[in-house]
C-alpha atoms as a PDB file:
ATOM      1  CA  UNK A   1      46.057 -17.112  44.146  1.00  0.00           C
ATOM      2  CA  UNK A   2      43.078 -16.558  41.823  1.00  0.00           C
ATOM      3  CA  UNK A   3      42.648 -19.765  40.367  1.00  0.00           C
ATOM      4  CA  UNK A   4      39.067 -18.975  38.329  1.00  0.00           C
ATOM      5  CA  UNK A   5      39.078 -19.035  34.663  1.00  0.00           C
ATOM      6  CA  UNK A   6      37.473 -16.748  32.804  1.00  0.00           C
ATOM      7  CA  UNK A   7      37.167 -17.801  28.929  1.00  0.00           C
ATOM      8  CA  UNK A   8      38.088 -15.793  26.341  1.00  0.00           C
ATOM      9  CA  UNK A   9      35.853 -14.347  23.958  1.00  0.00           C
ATOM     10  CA  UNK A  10      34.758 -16.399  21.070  1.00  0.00           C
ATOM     11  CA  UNK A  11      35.311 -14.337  18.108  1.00  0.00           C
ATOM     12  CA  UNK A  12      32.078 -14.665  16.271  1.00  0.00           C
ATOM     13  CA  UNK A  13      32.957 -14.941  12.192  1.00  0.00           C
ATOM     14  CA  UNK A  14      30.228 -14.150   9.662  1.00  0.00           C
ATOM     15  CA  UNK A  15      30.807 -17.380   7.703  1.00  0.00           C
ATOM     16  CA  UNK A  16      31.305 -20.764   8.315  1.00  0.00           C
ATOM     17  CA  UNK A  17      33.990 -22.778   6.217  1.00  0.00           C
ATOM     18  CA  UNK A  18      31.151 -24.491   4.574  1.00  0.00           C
ATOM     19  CA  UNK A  19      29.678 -21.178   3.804  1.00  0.00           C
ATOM     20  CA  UNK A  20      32.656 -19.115   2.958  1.00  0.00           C
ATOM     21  CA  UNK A  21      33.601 -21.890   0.543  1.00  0.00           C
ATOM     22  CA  UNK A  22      29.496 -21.570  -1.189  1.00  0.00           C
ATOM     23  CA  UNK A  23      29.764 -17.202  -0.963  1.00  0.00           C
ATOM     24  CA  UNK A  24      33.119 -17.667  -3.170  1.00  0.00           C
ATOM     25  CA  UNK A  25      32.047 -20.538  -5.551  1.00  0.00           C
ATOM     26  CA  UNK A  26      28.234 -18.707  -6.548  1.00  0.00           C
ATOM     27  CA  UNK A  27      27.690 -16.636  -9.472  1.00  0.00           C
ATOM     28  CA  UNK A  28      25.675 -14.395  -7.238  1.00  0.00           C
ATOM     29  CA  UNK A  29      28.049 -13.346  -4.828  1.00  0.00           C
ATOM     30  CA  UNK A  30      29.493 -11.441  -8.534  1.00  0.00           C
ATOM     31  CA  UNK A  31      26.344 -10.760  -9.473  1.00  0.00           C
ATOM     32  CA  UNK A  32      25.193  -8.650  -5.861  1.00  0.00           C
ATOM     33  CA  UNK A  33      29.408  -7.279  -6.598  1.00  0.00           C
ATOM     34  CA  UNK A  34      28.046  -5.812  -9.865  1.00  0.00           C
ATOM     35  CA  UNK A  35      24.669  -4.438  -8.714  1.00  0.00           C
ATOM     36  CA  UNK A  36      25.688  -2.841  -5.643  1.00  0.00           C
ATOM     37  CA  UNK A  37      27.748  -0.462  -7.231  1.00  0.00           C
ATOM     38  CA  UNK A  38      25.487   0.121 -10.058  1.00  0.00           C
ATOM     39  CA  UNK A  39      23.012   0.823  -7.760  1.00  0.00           C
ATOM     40  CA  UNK A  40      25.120   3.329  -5.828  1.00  0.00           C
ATOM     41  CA  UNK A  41      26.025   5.202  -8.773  1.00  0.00           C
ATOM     42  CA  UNK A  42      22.448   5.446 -10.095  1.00  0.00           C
ATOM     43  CA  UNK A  43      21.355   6.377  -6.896  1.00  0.00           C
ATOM     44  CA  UNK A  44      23.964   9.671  -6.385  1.00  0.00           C
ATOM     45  CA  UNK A  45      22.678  10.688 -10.425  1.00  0.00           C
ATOM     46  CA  UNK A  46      18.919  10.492  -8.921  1.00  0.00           C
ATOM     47  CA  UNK A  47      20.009  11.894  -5.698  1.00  0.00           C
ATOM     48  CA  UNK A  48      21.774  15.290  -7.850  1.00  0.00           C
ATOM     49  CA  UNK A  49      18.686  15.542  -9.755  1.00  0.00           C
ATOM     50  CA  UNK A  50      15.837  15.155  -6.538  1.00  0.00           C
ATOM     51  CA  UNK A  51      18.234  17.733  -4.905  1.00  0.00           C
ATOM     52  CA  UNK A  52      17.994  20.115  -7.985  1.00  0.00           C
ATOM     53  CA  UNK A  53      14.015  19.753  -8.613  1.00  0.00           C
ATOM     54  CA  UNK A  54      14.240  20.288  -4.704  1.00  0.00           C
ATOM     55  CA  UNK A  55      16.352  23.812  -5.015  1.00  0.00           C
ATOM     56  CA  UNK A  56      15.851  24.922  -8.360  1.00  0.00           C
ATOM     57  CA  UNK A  57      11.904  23.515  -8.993  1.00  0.00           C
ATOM     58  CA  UNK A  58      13.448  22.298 -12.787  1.00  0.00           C
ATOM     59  CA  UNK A  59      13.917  18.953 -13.731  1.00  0.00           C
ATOM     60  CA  UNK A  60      10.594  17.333 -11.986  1.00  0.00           C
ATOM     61  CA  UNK A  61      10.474  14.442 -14.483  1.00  0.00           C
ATOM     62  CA  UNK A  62      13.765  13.571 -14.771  1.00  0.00           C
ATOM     63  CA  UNK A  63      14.245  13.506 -11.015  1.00  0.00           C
ATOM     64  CA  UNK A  64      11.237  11.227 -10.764  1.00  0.00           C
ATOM     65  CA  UNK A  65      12.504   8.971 -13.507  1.00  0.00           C
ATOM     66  CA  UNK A  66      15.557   8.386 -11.939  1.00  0.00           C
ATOM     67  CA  UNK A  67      14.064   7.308  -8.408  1.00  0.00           C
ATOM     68  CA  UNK A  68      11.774   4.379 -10.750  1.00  0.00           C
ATOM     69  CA  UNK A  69      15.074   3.934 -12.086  1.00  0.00           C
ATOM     70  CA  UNK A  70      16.881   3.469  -8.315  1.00  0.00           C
ATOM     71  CA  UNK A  71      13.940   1.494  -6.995  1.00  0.00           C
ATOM     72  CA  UNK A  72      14.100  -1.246  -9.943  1.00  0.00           C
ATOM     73  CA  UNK A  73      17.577  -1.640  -8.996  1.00  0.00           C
ATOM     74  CA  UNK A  74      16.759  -1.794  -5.424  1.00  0.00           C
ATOM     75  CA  UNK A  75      14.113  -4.499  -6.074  1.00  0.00           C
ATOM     76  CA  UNK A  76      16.691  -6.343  -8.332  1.00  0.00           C
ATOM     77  CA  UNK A  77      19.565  -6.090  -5.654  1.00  0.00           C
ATOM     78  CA  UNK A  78      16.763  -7.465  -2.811  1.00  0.00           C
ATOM     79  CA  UNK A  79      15.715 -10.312  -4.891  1.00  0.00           C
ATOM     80  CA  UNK A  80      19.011 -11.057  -6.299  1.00  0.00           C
ATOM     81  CA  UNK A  81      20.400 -10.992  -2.424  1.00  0.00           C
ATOM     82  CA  UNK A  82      17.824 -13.333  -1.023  1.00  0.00           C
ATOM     83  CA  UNK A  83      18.717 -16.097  -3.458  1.00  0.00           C
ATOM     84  CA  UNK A  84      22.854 -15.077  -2.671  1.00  0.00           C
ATOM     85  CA  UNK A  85      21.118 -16.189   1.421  1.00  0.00           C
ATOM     86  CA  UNK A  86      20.278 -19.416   0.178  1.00  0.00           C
ATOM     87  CA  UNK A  87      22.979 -20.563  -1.688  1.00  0.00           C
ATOM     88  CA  UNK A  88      25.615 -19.420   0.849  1.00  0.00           C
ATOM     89  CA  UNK A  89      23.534 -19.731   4.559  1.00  0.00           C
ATOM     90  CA  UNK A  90      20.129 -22.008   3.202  1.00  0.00           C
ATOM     91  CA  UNK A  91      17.508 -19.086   3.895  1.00  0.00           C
ATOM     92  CA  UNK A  92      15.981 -16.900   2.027  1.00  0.00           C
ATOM     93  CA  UNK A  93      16.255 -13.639   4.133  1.00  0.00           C
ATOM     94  CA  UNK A  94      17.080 -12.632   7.798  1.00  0.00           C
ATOM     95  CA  UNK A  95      20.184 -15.459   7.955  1.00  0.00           C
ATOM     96  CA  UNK A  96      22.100 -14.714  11.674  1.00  0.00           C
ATOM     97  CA  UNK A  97      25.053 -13.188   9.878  1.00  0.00           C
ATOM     98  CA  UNK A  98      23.072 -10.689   7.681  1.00  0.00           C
ATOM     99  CA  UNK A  99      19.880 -10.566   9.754  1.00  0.00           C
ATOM    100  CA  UNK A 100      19.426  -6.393  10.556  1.00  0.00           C
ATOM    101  CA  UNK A 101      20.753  -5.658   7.656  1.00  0.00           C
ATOM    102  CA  UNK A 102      17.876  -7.712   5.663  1.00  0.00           C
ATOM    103  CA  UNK A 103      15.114  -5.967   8.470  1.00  0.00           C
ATOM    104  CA  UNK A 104      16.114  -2.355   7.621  1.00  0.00           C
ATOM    105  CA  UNK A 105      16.153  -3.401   4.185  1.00  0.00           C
ATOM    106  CA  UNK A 106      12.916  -3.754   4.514  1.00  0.00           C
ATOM    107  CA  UNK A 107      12.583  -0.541   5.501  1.00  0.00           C
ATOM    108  CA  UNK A 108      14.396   1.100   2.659  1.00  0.00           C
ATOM    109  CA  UNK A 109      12.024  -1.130   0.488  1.00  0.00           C
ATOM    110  CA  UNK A 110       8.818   0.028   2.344  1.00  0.00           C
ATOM    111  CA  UNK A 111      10.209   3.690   1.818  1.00  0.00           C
ATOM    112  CA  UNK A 112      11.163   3.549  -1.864  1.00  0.00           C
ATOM    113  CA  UNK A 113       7.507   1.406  -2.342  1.00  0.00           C
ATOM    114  CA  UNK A 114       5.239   3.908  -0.617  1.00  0.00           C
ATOM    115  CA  UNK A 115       7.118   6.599  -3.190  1.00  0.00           C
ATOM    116  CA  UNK A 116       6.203   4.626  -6.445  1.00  0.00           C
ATOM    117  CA  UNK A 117       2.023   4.250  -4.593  1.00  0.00           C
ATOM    118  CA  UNK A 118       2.333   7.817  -3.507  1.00  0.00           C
ATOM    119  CA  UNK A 119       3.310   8.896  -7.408  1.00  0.00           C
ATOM    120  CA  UNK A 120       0.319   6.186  -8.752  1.00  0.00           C
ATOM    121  CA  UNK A 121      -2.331   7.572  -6.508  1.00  0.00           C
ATOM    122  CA  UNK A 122      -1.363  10.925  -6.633  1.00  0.00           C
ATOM    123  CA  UNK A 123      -1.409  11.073  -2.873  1.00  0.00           C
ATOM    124  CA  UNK A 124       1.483  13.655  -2.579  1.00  0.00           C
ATOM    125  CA  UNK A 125       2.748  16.427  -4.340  1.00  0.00           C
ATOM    126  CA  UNK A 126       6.079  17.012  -6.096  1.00  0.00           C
ATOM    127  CA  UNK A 127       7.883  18.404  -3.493  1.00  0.00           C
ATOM    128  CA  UNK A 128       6.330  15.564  -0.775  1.00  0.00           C
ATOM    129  CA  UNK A 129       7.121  13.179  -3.647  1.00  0.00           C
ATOM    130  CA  UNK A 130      11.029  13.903  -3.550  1.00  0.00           C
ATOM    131  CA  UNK A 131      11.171  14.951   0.282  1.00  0.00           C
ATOM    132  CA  UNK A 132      10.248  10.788   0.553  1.00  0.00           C
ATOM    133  CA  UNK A 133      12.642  10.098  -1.924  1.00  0.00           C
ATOM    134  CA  UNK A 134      15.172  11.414   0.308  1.00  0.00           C
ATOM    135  CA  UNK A 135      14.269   9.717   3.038  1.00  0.00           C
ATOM    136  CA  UNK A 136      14.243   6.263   1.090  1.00  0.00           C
ATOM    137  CA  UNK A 137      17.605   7.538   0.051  1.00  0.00           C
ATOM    138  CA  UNK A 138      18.528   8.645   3.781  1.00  0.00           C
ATOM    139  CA  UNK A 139      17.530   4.869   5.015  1.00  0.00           C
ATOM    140  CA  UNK A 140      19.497   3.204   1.541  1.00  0.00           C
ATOM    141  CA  UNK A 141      22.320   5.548   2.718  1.00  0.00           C
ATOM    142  CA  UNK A 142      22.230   3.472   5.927  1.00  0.00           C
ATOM    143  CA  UNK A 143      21.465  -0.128   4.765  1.00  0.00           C
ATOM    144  CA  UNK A 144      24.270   0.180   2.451  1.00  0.00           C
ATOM    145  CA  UNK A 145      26.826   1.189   5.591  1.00  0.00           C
ATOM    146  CA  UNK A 146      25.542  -1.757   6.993  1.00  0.00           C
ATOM    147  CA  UNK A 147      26.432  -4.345   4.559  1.00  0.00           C
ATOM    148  CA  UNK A 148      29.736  -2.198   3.975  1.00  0.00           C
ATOM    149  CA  UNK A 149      30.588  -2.516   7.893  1.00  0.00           C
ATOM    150  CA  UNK A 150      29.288  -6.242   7.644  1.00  0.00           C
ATOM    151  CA  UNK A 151      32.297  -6.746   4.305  1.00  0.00           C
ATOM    152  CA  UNK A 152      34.787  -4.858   6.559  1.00  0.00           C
ATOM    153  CA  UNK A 153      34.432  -7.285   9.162  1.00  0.00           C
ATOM    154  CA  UNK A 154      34.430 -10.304   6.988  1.00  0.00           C
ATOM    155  CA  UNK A 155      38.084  -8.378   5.659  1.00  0.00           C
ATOM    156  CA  UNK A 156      39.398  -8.227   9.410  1.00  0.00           C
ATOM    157  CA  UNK A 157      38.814 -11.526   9.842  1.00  0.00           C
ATOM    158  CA  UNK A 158      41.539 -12.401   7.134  1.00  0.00           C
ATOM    159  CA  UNK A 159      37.999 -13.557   4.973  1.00  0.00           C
ATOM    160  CA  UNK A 160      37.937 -12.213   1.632  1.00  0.00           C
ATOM    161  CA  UNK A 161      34.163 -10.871   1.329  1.00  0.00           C
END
């Protein structure tokens, strides 16, 4: 008889009690609730309009209004979400629970940043200019399915996110 024990998995939740209990009691875990979906619905409106500057060639200002517009709210939602990491885990950024989600945020950041220097300097044309919108919007695309996998698992684990 095979009398070796092999332990169970540990299921690995993304809050403690302690922090579960500061993530429902802080104003910013309804503030990042509010933004995020702002956010997402400014960034489809920009996202219609870059596509039909991109297709049609009408609509260049408007298109590139709307991406400023989408990277202030990305900048808000970043700086808004490190505080939301110190009141609930006591860091700023890169916490265990949230920490690839907060390095490709980076990313998206880096992406949306060189847009707004690219647009200063003059560095790129209008069609470069929104072809590195979309890929800012490509990488936001998959931040955002991050943190929305990261809430689903918070749900499974009978914690409301």
């Amino acid at each position: 008889m095979n009398t070796s024990h092999h332990p169970q998995p540990r299921a690995v939740f993304l809050y403690t009690p302690e922090e579960r209990v500061r993530r429902d009691t802080t104003i910013w875990t309804t503030v990042q609730g509010v933004l995020a979906p702002l956010q997402f619905l400014v960034f489809v409106v920009s996202l219609g309009l870059v596509l039909r500057y991109l297709f049609t060639g009408a609509g260049y200002e408007i298109a590139t209004v709307s991406i400023l517009i989408k990277t202030g709210f990305l900048y808000l939602i970043m700086i808004t979400g490190a505080i939301w990491e110190k009141v609930v885990f006591g860091q700023y950024l890169f916490a265990p629970a949230f920490f690839w989600e907060d390095v490709f945020s980076f990313a998206v950041i880096a992406l949306h940043t060189l847009y707004i220097w690219a647009l200063l300097t003059g560095s790129l044309g209008p069609v470069q200019l929104m072809l590195l919108a979309l890929a800012a919007y490509a990488a936001y695309v998959i931040n955002a399915g991050q943190f929305l996998w990261k809430l689903r698992m918070a749900r499974l684990q009978g914690v409301p996110a």
